[in-house]
Protein backbone atom coordinates (compact mmCIF):
# COMPACT_ATOMS: atom_id res chain seq x y z
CA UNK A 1 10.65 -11.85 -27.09
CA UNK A 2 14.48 -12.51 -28.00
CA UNK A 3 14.98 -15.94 -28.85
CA UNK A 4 18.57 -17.84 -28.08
CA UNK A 5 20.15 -19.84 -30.60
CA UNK A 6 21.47 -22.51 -28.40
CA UNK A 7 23.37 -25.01 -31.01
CA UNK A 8 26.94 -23.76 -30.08
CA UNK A 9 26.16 -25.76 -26.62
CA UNK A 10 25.06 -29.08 -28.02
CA UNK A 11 28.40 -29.14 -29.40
CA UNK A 12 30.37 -29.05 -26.52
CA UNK A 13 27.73 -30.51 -23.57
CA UNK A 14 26.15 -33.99 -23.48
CA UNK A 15 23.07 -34.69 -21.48
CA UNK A 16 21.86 -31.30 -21.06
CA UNK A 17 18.51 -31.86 -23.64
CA UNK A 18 16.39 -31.54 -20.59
CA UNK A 19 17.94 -28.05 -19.83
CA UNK A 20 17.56 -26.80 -23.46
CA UNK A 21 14.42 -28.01 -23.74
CA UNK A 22 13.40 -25.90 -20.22
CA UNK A 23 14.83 -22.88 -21.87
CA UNK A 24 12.67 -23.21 -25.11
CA UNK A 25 9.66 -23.77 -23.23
CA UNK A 26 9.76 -20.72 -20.93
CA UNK A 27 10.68 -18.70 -23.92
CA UNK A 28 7.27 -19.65 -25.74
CA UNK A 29 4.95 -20.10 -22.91
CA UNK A 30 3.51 -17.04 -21.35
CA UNK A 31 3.97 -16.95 -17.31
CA UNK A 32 0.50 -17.37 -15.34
CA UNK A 33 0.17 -14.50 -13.00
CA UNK A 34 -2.62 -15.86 -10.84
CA UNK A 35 -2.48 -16.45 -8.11
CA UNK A 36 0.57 -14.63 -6.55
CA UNK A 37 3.41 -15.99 -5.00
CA UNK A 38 6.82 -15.70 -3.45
CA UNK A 39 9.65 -17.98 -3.08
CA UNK A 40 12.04 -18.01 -0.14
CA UNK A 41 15.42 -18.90 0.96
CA UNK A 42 14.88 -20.26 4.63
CA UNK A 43 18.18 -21.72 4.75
CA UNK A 44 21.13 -23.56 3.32
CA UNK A 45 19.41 -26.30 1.65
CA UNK A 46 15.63 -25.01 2.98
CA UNK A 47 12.69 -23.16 0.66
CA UNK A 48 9.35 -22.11 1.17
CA UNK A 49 6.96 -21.36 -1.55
CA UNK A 50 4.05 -19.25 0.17
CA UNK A 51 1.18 -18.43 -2.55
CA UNK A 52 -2.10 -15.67 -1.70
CA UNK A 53 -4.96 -18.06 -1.90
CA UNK A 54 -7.35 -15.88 -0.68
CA UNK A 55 -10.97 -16.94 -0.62
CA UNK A 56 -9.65 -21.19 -0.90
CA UNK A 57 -9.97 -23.61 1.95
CA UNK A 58 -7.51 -26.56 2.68
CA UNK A 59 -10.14 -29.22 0.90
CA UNK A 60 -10.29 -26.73 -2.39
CA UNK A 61 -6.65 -27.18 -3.08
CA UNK A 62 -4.58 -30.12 -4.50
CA UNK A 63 -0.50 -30.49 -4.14
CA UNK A 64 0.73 -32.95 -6.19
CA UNK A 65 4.84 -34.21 -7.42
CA UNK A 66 5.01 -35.77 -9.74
CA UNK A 67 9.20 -36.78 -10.81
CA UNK A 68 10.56 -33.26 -10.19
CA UNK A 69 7.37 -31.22 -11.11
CA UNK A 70 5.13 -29.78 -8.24
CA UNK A 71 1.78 -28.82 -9.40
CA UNK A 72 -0.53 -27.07 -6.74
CA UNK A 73 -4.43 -26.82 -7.86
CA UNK A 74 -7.03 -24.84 -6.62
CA UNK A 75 -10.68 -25.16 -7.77
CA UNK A 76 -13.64 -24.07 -5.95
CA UNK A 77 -16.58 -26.52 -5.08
CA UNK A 78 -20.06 -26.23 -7.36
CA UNK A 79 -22.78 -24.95 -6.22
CA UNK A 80 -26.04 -22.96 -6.40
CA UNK A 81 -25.13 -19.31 -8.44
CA UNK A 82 -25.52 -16.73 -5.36
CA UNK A 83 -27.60 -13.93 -5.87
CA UNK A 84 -24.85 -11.71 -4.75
CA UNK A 85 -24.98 -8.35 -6.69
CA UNK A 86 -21.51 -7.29 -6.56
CA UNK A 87 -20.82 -3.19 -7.00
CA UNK A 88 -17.52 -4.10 -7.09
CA UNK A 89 -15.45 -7.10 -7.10
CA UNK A 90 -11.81 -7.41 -6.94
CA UNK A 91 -11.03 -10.59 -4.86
CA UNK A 92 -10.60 -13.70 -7.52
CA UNK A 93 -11.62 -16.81 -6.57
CA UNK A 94 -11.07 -18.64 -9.76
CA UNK A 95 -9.61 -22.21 -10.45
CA UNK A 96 -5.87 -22.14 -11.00
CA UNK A 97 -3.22 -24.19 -11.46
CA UNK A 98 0.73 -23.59 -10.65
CA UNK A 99 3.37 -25.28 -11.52
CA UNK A 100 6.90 -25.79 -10.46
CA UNK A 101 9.94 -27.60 -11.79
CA UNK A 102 12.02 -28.82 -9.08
CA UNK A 103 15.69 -29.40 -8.96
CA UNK A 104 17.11 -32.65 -8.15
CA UNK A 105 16.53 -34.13 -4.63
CA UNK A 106 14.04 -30.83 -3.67
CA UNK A 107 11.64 -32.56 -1.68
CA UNK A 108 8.39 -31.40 -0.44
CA UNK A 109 7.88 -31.96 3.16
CA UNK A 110 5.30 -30.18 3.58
CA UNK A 111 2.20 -27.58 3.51
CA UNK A 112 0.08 -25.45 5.71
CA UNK A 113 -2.45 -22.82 5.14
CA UNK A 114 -2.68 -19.72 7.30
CA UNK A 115 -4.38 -16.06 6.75
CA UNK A 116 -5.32 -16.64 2.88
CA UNK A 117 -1.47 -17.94 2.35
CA UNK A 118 -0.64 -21.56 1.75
CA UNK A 119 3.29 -22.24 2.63
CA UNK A 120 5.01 -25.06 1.13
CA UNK A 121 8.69 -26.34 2.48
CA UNK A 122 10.89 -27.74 0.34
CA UNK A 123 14.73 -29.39 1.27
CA UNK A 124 17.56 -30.61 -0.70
CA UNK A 125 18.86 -33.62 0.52
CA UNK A 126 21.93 -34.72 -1.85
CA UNK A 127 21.92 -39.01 -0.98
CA UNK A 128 25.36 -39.84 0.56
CA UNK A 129 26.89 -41.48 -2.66
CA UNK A 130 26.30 -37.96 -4.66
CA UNK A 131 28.56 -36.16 -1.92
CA UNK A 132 32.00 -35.19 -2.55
CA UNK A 133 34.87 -38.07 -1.64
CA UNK A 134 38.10 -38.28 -1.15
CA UNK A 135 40.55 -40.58 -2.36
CA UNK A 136 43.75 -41.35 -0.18
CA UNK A 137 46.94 -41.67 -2.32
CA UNK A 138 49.32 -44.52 -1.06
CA UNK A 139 52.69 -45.96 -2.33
CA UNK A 140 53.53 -49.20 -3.50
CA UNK A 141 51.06 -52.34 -3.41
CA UNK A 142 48.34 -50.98 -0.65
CA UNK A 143 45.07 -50.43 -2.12
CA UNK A 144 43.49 -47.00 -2.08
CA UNK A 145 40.59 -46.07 0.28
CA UNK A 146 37.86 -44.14 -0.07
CA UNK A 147 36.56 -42.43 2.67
CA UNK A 148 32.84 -39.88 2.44
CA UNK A 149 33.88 -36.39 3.59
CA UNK A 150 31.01 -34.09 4.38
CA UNK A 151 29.30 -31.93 1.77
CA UNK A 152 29.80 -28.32 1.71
């Protein structure tokens, strides 16, 4: 795989470590391909992360966030080794674990399982004082005011 030489940006950005250090991880981990799973654009600020979790009930599977990493789990129960003799057998049902990293105020709100597909929604919510302002110019001795204008 091509690696990026990324010094020319630490010279001209501050405070993006976290970003450089995302980069160099994806570039020297190799992507999990089980199980499958698709992520959507439901709306402006709206996601949905639906994964094929065939063969897993509701109690099999954990959802966790943890600061902005989502990590969903799946891990069947233990029990007695069937004496199913397979001819064939193409449907996994092995532990897994999936992670996600989340971009600032992505929230979870929640998850629901239906036909072998667990759906997750996610929002951004940006918190008022991270919303775009704007500042009145006046003349003279007045004071300025602030007032919160409505993110785009």
């Amino acid at each position: 795989m091509t690696m990026f030489d990324l010094t020319p940006l630490y010279r001209s950005t501050v405070g993006f470590d976290r970003l450089a250090r995302m980069f160099d991880e994806a570039a020297s981990v190799e992507a999990p391909t089980y199980p499958p799973y698709n992520i959507e654009r439901v709306g402006e600020d709206e996601y949905r992360i639906t994964m094929a979790v065939a063969g897993f009930s509701a109690n099999d599977i954990a959802i966790e966030v943890k600061g902005n990493a989502l990590t969903i789990t799946g891990k069947k129960p233990e029990s007695a080794p069937a004496k199913t003799e397979y001819l064939h057998q193409g449907i996994a049902a092995r532990a897994f674990e999936r992670r996600f990293q989340l971009a600032d105020h992505v929230e979870v709100q929640g998850a629901a399982m239906d036909n072998g597909l667990l759906h997750l929604s996610l929002k951004r919510t940006i918190p008022e004082a991270l919303k775009p302002r704007s500042i009145a110019i006046t003349s003279g001795s007045e004071p300025a005011q602030i007032e919160a204008r409505k993110a785009a």
